[in-house]
C-alpha atoms as a PDB file:
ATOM      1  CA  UNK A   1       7.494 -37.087  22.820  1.00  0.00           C
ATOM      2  CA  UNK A   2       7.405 -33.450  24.077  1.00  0.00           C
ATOM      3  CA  UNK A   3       9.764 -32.435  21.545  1.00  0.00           C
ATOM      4  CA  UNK A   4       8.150 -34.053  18.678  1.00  0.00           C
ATOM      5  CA  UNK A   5       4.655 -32.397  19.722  1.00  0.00           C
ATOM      6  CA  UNK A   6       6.260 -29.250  19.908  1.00  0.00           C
ATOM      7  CA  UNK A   7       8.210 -29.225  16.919  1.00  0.00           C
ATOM      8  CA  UNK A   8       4.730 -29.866  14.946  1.00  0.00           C
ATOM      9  CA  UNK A   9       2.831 -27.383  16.686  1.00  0.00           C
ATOM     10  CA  UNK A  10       5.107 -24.502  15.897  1.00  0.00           C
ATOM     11  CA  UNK A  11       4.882 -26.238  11.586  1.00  0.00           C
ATOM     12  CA  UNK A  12       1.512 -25.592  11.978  1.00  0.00           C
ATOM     13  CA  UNK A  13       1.951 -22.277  13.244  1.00  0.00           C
ATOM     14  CA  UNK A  14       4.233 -21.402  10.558  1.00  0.00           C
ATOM     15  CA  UNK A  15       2.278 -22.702   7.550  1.00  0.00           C
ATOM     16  CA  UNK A  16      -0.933 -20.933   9.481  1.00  0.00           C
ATOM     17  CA  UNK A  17       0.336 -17.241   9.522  1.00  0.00           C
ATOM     18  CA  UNK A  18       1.854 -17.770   5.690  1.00  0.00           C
ATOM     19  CA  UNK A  19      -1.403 -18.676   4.483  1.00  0.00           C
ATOM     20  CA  UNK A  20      -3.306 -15.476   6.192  1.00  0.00           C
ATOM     21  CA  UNK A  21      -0.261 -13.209   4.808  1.00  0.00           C
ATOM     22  CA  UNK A  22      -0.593 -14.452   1.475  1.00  0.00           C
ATOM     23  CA  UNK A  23      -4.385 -14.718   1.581  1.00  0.00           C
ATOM     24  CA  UNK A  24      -4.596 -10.755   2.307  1.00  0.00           C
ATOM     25  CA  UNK A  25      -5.364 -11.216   6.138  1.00  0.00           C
ATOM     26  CA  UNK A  26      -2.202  -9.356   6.945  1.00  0.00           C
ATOM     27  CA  UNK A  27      -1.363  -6.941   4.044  1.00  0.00           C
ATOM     28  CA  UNK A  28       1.625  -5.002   3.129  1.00  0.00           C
ATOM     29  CA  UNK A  29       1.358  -1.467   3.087  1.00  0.00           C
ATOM     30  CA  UNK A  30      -0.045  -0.042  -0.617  1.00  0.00           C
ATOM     31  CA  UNK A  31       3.203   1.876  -0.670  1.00  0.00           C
ATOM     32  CA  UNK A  32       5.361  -1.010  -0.714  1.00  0.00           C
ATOM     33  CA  UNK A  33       6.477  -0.774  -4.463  1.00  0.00           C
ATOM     34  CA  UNK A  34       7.532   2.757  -3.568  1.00  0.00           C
ATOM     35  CA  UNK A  35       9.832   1.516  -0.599  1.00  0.00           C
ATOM     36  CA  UNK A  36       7.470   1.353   2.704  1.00  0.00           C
ATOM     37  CA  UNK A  37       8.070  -1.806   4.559  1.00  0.00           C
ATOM     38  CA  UNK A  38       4.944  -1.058   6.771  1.00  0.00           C
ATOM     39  CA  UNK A  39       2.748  -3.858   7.211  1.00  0.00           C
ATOM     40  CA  UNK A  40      -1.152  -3.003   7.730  1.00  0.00           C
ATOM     41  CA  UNK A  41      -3.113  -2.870  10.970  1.00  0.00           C
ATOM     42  CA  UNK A  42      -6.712  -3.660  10.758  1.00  0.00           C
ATOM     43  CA  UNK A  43      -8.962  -0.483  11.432  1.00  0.00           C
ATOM     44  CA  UNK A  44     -11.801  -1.468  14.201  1.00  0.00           C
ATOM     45  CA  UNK A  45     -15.477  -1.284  13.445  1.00  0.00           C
ATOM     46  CA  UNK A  46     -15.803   1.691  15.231  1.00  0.00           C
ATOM     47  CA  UNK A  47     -12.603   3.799  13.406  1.00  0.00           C
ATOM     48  CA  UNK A  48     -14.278   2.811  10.540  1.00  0.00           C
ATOM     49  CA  UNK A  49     -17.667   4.423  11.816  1.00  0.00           C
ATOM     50  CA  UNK A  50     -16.240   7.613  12.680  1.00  0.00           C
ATOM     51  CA  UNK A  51     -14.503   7.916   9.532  1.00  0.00           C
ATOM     52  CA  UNK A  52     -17.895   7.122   8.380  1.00  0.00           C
ATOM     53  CA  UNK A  53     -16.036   5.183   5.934  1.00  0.00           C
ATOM     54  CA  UNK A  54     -18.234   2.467   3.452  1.00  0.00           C
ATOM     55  CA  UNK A  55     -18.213  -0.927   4.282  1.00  0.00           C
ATOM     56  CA  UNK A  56     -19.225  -2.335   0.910  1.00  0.00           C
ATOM     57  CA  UNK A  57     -17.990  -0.938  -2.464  1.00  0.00           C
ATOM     58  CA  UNK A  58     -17.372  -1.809  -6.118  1.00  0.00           C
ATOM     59  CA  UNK A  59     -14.666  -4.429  -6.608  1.00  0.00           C
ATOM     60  CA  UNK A  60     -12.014  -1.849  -8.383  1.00  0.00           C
ATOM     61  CA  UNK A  61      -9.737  -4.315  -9.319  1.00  0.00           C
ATOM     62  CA  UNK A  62      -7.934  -2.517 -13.276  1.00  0.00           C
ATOM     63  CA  UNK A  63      -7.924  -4.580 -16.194  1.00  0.00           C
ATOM     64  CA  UNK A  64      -5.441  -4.045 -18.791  1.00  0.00           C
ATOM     65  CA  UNK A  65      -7.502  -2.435 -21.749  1.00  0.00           C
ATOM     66  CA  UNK A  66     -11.056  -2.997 -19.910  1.00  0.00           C
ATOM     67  CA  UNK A  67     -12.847  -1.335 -17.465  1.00  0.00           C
ATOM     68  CA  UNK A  68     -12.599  -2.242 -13.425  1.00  0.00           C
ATOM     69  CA  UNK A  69     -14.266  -5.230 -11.944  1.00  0.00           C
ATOM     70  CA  UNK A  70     -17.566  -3.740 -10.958  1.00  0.00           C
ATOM     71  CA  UNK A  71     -18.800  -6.518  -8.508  1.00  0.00           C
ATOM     72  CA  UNK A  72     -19.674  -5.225  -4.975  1.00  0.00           C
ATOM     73  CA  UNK A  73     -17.251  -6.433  -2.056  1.00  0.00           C
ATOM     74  CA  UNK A  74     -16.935  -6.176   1.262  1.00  0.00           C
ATOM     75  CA  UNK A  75     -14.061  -3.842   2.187  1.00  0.00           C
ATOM     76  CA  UNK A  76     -11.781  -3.520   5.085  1.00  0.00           C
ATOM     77  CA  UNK A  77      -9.748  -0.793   6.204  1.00  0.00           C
ATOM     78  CA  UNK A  78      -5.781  -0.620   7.535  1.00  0.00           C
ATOM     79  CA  UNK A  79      -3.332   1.608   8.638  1.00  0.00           C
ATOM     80  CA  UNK A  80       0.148   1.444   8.081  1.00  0.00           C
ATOM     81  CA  UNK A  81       2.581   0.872  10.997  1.00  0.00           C
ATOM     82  CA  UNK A  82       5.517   2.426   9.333  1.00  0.00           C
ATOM     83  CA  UNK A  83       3.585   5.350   7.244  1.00  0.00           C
ATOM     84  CA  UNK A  84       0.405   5.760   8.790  1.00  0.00           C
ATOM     85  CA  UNK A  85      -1.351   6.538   5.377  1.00  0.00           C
ATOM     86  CA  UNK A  86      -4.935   4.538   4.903  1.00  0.00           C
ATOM     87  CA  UNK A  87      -5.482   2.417   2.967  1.00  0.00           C
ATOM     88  CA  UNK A  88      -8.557  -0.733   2.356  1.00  0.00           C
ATOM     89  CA  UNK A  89      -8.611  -3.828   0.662  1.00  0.00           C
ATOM     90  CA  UNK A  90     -11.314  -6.249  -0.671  1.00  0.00           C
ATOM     91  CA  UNK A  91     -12.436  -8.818   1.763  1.00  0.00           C
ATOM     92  CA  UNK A  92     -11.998 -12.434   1.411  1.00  0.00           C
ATOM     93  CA  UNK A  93     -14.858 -13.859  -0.703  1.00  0.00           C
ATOM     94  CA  UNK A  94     -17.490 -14.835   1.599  1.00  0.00           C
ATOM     95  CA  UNK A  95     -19.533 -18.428   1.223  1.00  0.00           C
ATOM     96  CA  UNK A  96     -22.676 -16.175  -0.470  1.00  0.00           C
ATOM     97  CA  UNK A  97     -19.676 -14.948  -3.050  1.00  0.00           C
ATOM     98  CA  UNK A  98     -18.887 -18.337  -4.201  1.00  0.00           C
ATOM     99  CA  UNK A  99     -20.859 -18.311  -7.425  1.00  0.00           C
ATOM    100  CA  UNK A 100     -18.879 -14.669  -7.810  1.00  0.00           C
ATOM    101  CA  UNK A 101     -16.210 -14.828 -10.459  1.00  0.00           C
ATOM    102  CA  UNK A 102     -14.266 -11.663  -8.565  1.00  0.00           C
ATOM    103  CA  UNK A 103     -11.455 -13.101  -5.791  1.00  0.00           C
ATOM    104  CA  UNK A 104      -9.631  -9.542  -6.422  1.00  0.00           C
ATOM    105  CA  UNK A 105      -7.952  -8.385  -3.508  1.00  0.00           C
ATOM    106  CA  UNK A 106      -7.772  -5.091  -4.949  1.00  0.00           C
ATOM    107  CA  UNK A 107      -5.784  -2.866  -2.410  1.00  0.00           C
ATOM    108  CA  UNK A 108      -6.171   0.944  -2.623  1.00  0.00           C
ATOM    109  CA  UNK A 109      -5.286   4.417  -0.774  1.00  0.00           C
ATOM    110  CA  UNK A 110      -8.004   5.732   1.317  1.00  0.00           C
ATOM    111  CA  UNK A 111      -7.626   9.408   2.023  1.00  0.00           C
ATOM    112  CA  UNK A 112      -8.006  10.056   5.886  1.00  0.00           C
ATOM    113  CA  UNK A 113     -10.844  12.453   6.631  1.00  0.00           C
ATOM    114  CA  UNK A 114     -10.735  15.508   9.095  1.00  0.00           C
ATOM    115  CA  UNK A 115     -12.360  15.160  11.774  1.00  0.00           C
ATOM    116  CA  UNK A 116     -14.358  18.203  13.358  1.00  0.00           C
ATOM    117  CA  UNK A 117     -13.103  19.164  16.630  1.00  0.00           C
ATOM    118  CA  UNK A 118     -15.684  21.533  17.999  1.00  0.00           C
ATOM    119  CA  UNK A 119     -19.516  20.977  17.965  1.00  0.00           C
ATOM    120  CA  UNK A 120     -20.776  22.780  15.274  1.00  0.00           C
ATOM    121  CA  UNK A 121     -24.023  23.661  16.933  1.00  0.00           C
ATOM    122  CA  UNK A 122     -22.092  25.797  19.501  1.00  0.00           C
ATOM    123  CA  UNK A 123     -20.696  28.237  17.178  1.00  0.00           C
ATOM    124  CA  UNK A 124     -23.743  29.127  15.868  1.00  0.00           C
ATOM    125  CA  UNK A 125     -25.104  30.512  18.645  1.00  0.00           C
ATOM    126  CA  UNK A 126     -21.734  32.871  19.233  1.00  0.00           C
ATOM    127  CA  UNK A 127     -19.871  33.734  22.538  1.00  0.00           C
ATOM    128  CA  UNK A 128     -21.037  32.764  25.478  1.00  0.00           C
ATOM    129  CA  UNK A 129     -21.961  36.222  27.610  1.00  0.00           C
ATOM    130  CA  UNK A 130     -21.510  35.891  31.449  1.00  0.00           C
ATOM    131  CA  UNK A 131     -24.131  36.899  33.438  1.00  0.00           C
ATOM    132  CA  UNK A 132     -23.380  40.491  35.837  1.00  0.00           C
END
């Protein structure tokens, strides 16, 4: 009985992570036609905050001979685990996008910003003089 409970457990499993790979949950790396086998890891909220990256965007999806889906979309943002290179994807449609004909998953580079290291503010004001 033990067996047979585990042996459908780890089906469901299976089926479960196939469907979230193939519904863009767990994408490939946008570099995969050009040989990277990375696999993207989900940027937090808070990455995405710093990198003061948009949450929400046009669609972007190319037709062939037409211009790109314009229909705003969520968008989340990965990293790469084998090249490190950015890169975001179109969100799942959402139950208030059901009446939306776009279900493009549209995945695109993102370039990764620089972030300042020093406070701005304190070079302005120059050296710091120490007091005799």
């Amino acid at each position: 009985m033990n067996l047979v409970a585990l042996a459908c457990i780890s089906n469901i499993q299976l089926v479960l992570s196939s469907f979230t790979i193939r519904n863009g949950a767990i994408p490939n790396c946008y570099l995969r036609p050009q040989g990277c086998q990375g696999i993207g890891r989900l940027l937090s909220e808070a990455q995405v905050a710093v990198y003061n990256f948009p949450t929400s965007d046009f669609c972007g999806e190319k037709y062939l001979k037409r211009p790109s889906c314009d229909n705003w979309r969520e968008k989340l943002y990965y990293e790469c685990d084998a090249c490190s290179r950015l890169f975001r994807q179109n969100k799942g449609p959402s139950m208030d996008q059901r009446a939306s004909t776009c279900r493009h998953y549209n995945k695109e580079p993102v370039e990764r910003p620089t972030l300042p290291l020093l406070d701005q503010s304190s070079l302005a004001t120059g050296p710091s003089i120490a007091a005799d």
